[in-house]
Protein backbone atom coordinates (compact mmCIF):
# COMPACT_ATOMS: atom_id res chain seq x y z
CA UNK A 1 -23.15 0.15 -4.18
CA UNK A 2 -22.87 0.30 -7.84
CA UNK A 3 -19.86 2.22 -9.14
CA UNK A 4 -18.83 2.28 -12.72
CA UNK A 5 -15.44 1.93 -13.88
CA UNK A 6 -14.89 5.62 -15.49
CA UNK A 7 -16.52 6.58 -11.71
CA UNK A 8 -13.13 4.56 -10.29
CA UNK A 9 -10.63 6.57 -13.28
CA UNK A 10 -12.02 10.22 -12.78
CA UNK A 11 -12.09 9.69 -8.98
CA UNK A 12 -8.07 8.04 -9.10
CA UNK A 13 -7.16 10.47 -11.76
CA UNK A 14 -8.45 13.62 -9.76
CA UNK A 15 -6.94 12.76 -6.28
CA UNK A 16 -3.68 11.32 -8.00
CA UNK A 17 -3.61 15.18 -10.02
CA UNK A 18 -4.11 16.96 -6.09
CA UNK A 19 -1.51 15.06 -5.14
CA UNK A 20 0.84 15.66 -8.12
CA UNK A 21 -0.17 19.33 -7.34
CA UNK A 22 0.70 19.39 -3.08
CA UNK A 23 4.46 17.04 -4.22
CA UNK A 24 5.48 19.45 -7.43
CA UNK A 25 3.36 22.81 -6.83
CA UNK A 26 2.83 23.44 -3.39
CA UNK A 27 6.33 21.34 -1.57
CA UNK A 28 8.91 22.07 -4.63
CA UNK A 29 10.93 24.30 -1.75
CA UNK A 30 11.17 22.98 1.67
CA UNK A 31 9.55 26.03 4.10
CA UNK A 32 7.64 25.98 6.92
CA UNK A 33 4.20 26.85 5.70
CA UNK A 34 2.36 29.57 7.40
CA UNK A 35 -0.78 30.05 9.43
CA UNK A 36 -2.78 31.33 6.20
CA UNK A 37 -1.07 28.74 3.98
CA UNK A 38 -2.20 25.79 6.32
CA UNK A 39 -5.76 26.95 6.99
CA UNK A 40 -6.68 27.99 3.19
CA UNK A 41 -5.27 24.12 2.74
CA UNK A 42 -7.21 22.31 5.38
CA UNK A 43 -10.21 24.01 4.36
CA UNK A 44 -9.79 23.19 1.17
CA UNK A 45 -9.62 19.49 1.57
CA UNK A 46 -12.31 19.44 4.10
CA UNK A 47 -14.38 21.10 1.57
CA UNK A 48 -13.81 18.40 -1.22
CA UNK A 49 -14.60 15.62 1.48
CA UNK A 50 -17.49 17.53 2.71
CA UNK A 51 -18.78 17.88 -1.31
CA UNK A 52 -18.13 14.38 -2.15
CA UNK A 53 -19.67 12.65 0.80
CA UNK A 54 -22.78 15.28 -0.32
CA UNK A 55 -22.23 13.56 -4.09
CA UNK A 56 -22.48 10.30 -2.78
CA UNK A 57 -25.38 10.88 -0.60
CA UNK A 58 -27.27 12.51 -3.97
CA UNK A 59 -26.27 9.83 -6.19
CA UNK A 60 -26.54 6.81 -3.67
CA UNK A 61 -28.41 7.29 -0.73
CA UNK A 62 -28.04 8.54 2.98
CA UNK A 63 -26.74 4.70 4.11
CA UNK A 64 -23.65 5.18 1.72
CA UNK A 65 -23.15 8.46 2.75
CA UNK A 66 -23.09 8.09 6.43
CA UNK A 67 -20.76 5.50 5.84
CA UNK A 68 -18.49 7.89 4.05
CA UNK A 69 -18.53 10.08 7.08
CA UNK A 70 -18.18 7.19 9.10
CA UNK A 71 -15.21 6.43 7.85
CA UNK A 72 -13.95 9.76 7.00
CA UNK A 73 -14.20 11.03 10.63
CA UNK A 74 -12.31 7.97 11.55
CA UNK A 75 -9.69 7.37 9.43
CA UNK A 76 -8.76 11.33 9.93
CA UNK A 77 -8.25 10.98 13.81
CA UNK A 78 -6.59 8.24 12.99
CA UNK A 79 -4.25 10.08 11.38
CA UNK A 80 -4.07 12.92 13.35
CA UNK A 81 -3.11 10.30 15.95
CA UNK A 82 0.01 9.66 13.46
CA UNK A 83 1.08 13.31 13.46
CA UNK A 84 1.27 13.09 17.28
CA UNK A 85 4.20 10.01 16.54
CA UNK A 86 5.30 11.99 13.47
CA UNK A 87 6.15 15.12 16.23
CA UNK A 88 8.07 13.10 18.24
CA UNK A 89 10.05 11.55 15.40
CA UNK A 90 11.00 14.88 14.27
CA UNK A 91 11.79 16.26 17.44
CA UNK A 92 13.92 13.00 18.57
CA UNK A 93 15.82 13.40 15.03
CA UNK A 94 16.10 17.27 15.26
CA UNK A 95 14.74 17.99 11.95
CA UNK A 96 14.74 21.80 10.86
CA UNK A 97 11.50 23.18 11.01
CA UNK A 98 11.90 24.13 6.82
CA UNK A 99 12.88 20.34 6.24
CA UNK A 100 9.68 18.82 8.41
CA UNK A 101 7.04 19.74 5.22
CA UNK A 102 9.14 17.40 2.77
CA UNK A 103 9.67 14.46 5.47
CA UNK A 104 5.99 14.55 5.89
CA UNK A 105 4.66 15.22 2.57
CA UNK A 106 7.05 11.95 1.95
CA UNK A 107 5.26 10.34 5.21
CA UNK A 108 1.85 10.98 3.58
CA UNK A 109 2.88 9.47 0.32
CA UNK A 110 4.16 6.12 2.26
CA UNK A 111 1.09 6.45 4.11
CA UNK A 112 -1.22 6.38 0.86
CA UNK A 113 0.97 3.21 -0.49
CA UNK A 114 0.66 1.08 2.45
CA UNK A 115 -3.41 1.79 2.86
CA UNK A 116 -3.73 0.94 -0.92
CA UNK A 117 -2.07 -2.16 -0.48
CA UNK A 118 -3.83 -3.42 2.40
CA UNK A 119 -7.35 -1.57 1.31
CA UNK A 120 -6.81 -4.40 -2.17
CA UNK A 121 -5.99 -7.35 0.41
CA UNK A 122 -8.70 -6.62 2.72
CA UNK A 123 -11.78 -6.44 0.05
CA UNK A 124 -10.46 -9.61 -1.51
CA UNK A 125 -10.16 -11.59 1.93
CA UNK A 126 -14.19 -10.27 2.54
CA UNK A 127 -14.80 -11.10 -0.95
CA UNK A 128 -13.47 -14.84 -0.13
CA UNK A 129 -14.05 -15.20 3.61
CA UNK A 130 -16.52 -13.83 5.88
CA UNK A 131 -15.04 -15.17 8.88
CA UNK A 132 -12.26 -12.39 8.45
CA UNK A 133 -14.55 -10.27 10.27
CA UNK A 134 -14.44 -12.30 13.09
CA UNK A 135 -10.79 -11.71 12.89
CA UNK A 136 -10.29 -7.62 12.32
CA UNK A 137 -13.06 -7.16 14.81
CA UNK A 138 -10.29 -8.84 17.64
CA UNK A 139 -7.85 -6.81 16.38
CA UNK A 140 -9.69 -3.42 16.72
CA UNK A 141 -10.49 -4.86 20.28
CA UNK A 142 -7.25 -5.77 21.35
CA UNK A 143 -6.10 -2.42 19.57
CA UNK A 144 -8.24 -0.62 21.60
CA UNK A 145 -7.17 -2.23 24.60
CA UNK A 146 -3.51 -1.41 23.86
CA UNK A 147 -4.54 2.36 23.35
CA UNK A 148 -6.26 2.71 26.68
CA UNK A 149 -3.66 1.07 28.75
CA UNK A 150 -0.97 3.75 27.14
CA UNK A 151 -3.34 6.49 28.72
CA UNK A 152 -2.72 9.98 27.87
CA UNK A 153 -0.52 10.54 25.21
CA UNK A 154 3.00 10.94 25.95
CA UNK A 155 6.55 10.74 24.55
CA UNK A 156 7.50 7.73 26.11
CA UNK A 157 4.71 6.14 24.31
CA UNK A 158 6.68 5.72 21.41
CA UNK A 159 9.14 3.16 21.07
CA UNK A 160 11.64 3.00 18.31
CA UNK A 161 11.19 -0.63 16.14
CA UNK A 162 13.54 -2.91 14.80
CA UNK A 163 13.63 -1.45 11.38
CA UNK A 164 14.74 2.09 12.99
CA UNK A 165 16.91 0.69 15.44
CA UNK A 166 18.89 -1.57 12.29
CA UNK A 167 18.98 1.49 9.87
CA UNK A 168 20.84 4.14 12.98
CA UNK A 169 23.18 0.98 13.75
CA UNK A 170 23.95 -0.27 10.29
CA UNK A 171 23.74 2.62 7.93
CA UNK A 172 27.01 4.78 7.59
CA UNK A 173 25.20 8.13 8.38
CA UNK A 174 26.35 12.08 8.93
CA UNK A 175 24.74 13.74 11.55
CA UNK A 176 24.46 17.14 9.88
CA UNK A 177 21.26 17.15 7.66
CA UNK A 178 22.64 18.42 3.77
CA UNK A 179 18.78 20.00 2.86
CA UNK A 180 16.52 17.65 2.10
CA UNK A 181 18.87 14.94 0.43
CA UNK A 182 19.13 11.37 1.61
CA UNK A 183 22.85 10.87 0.99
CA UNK A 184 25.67 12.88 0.87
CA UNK A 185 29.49 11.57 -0.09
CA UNK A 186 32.74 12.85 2.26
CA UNK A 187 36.12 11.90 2.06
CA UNK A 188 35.11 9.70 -1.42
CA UNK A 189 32.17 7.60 0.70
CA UNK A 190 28.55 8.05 0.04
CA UNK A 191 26.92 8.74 3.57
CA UNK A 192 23.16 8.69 4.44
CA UNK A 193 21.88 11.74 5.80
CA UNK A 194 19.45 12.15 9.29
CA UNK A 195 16.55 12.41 6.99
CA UNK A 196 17.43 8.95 5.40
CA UNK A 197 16.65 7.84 9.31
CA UNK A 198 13.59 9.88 9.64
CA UNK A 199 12.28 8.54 6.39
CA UNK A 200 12.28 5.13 7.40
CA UNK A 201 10.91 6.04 10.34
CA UNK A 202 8.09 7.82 9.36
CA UNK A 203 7.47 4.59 6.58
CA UNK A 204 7.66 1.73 9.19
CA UNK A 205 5.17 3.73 11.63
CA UNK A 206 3.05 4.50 8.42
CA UNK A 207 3.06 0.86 8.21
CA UNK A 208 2.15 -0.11 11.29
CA UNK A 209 -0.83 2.34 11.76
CA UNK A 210 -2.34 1.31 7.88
CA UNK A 211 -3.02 -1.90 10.23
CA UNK A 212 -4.96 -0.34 12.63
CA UNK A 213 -7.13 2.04 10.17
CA UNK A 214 -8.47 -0.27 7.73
CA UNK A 215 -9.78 -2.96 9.85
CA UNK A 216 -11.09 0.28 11.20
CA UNK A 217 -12.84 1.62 7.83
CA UNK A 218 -13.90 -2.26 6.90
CA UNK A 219 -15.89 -1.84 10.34
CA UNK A 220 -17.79 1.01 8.84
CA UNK A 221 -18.19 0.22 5.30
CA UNK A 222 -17.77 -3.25 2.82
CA UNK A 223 -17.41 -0.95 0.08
CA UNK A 224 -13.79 -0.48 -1.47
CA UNK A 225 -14.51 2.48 -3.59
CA UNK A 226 -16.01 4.56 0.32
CA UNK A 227 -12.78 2.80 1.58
CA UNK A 228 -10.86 4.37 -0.36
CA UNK A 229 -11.70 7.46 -0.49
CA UNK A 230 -12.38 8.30 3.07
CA UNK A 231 -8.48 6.91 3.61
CA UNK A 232 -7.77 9.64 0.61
CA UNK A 233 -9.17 12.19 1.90
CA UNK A 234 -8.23 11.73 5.83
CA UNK A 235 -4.42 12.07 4.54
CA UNK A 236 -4.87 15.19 2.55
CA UNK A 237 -4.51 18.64 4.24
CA UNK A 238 -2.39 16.29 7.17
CA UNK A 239 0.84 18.05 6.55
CA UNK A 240 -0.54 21.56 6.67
CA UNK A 241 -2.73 20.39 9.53
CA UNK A 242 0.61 19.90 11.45
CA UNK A 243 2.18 23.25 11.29
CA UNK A 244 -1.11 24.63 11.50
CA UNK A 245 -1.98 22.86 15.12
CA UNK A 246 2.01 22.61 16.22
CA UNK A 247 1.84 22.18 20.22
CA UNK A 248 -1.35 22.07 20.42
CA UNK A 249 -1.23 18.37 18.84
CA UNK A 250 0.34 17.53 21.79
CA UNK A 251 -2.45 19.09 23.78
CA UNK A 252 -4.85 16.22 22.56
CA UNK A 253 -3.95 13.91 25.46
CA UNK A 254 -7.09 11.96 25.67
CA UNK A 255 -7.18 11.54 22.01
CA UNK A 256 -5.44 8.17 22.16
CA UNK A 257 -8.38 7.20 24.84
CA UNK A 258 -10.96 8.31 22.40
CA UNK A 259 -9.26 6.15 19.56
CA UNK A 260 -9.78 3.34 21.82
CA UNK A 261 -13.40 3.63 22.36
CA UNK A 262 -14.20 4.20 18.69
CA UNK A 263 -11.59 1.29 18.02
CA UNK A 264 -13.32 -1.07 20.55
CA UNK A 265 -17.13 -0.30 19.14
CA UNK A 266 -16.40 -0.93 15.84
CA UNK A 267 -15.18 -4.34 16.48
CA UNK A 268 -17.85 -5.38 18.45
CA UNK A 269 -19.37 -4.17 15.12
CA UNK A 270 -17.40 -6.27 13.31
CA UNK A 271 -18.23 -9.55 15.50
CA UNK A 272 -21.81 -8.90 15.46
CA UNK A 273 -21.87 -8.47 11.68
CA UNK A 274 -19.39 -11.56 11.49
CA UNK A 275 -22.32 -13.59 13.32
CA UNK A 276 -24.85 -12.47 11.05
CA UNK A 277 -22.74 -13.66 8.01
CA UNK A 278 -21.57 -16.53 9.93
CA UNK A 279 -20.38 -19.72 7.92
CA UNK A 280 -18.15 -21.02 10.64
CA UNK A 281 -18.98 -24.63 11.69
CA UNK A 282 -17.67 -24.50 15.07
CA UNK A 283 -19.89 -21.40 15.60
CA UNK A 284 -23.68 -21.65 16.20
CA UNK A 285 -23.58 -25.31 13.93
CA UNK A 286 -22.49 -23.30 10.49
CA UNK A 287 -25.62 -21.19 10.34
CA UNK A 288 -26.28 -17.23 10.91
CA UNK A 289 -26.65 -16.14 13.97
CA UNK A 290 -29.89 -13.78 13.32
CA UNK A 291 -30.45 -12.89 16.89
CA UNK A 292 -27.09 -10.50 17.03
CA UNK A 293 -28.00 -7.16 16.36
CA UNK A 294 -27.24 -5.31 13.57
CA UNK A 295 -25.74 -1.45 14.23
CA UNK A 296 -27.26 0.82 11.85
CA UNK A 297 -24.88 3.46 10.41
CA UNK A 298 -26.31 6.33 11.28
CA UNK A 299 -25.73 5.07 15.39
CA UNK A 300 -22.52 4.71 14.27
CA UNK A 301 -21.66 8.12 12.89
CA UNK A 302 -23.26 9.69 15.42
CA UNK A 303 -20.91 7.49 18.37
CA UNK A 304 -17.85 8.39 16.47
CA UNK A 305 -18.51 12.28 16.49
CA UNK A 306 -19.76 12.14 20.24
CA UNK A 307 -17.03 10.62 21.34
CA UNK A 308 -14.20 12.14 19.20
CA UNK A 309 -16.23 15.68 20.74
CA UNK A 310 -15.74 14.60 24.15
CA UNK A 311 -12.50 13.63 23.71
CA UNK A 312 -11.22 16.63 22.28
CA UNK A 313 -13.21 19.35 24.73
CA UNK A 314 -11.79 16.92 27.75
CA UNK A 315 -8.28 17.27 26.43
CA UNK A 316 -8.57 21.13 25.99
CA UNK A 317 -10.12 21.50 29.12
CA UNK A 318 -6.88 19.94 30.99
CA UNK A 319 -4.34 21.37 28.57
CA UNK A 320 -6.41 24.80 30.47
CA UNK A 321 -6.34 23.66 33.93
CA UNK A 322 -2.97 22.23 33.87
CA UNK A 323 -0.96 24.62 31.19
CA UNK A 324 2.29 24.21 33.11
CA UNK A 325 3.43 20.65 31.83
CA UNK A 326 6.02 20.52 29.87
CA UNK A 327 7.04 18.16 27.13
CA UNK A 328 10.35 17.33 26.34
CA UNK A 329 9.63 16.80 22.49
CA UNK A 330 8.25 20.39 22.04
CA UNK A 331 11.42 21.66 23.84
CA UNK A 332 13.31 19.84 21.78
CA UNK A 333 11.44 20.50 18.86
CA UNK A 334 11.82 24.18 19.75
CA UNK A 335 15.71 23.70 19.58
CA UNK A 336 15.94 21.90 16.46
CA UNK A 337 13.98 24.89 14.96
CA UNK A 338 16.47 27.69 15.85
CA UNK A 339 19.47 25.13 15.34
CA UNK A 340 21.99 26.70 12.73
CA UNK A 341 21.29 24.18 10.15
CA UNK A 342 25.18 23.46 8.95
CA UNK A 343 24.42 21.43 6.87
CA UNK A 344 22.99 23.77 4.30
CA UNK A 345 27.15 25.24 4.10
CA UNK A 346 27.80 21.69 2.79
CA UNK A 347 27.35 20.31 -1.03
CA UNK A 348 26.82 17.15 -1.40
């Protein structure tokens, strides 16, 4: 796929501008955004994606689009995935409801840094090695294995990591929130603030899903420019997308199962387009291995949506038949939300 450089600027340029427009227009006072505030936003960015996958399939052909889609569709349950960890973070750390939009639009701007980062390493590893196939297509398998033996989704399926557990044990830190600021000074010391915590927690789980999706979108599509834009455009419309779902996120509990199934089929994917590219000399003598089949995209797309479909209608039908369970995080969440918010009597 031939794209030309001022193709690369005026597609940067324009998503960097929406961007600018969500951080400095839309989240310059922390709220809680409403129903009609989410859904005009979500709609929005599903229309761009929608209209550029259509631009791409004018200008370069149905292959490149359906890998768009691909990818797209992917790389946003992905990340939908994320704002079932991101719930739990907040409701663990108690963050006011009107504080959750910055934390996340923050989240979302981590999460764009760390796929940009590895989107640039992965392209130049295919560029240099083929074998690396070989290699992301047994992570997305073993990733895929990991998913399905967590089951349903559930709070106890997160687990806080190192970085976290350092930052609550080393970090001088308040446990009133002061707004949205990171630090806050009392009695002549400078003190981080609960959302200093939740930042870094957010960032290091950003991190750790960025190496999950793009071995994912690699899987789907070689090229970097579909790369990353799908990743672009599965992020925007995220942090509306979580006020505008709220519990019934958690309601998606066979979403993590469905992960795992798209996970594990695209790295078979990966091995069998690994053999065909094969230059390993351990492996088949050196030579490609032209009898492994070759999955067209369009089989691909249309997996991904069945199963994503199936996944979801199965996890509405049991949030249905079984709607008296619980969760602790929602309660929680619940209480954080009509929490007097001290903090916001305090000046930094």
């Amino acid at each position: 796929m031939h794209v030309a450089d001022y193709v690369w600027y005026i597609t940067v340029g324009l998503l960097l501008a929406l961007l600018a427009f969500d951080v400095f227009v839309i989240g310059r006072r922390p709220h809680e955004p409403s129903t009609k505030e989410s859904a005009r936003a979500i709609i929005f960015y599903v229309s761009l994606a929608v209209i550029f996958g259509l631009g791409v399939w004018f200008f370069s052909g149905g292959e490149y689009a359906g890998e768009f889609f691909a990818g797209w569709l992917t790389e946003y349950s992905l990340s939908v995935d994320n704002l079932f960890i991101f719930l739990i973070i907040m409701a663990r750390f108690q963050v006011p409801r009107k504080y959750q939009q910055t934390a996340l639009l923050v989240g979302i701007i981590l999460a764009l840094f760390f796929r940009g980062i590895f989107i640039a390493v992965g392209a130049a590893a295919i560029n240099e090695f083929s074998w690396v196939f070989y290699l992301f297509g047994a992570f997305l398998v073993y990733t895929a294995i990991h998913l399905a033996k967590q089951g349903e989704n559930d709070d106890e399926d997160y687990k806080e990591n190192a970085v976290i557990r350092f930052a609550k044990k080393r970090l001088n830190a308040t446990d009133e929130y002061n707004g949205v600021k990171l630090t806050v000074r009392k009695n002549g010391k400078r003190l981080v603030t609960p959302m200093m915590i939740v930042i870094i927690a957010l960032g290091t789980t950003d991190l750790l899903f960025a190496l999950d999706s793009i071995p994912a979108i690699y899987g789907l599509t070689q090229e970097p420019f579909l790369v990353f834009a799908a990743n672009v455009f599965a992020l925007m419309g995220l942090r509306q997308l979580y006020f505008l779902l709220g519990d019934l996120l958690r309601r998606l509990v066979y979403l993590s199962l469905g992960l795992s199934v798209v996970l594990a089929f695209i790295g078979v994917k990966l091995v069998l387009h690994a053999m065909h590219e094969n230059e390993l000399p351990f492996i088949n003598g050196g030579h490609h291995i032209t009898w492994a089949p070759e999955i067209p995209i369009w089989f691909s797309l249309g997996f991904i949506i069945v199963t994503l479909g199936i996944t979801t209608l199965l996890s509405l039908h049991k949030s249905r038949t079984s709607p008296g369970d619980a969760k602790p995080a929602v309660e929680a969440q619940q209480e954080a939300a009509s929490k007097p918010e001290q903090a916001d009597t305090n000046q930094a």
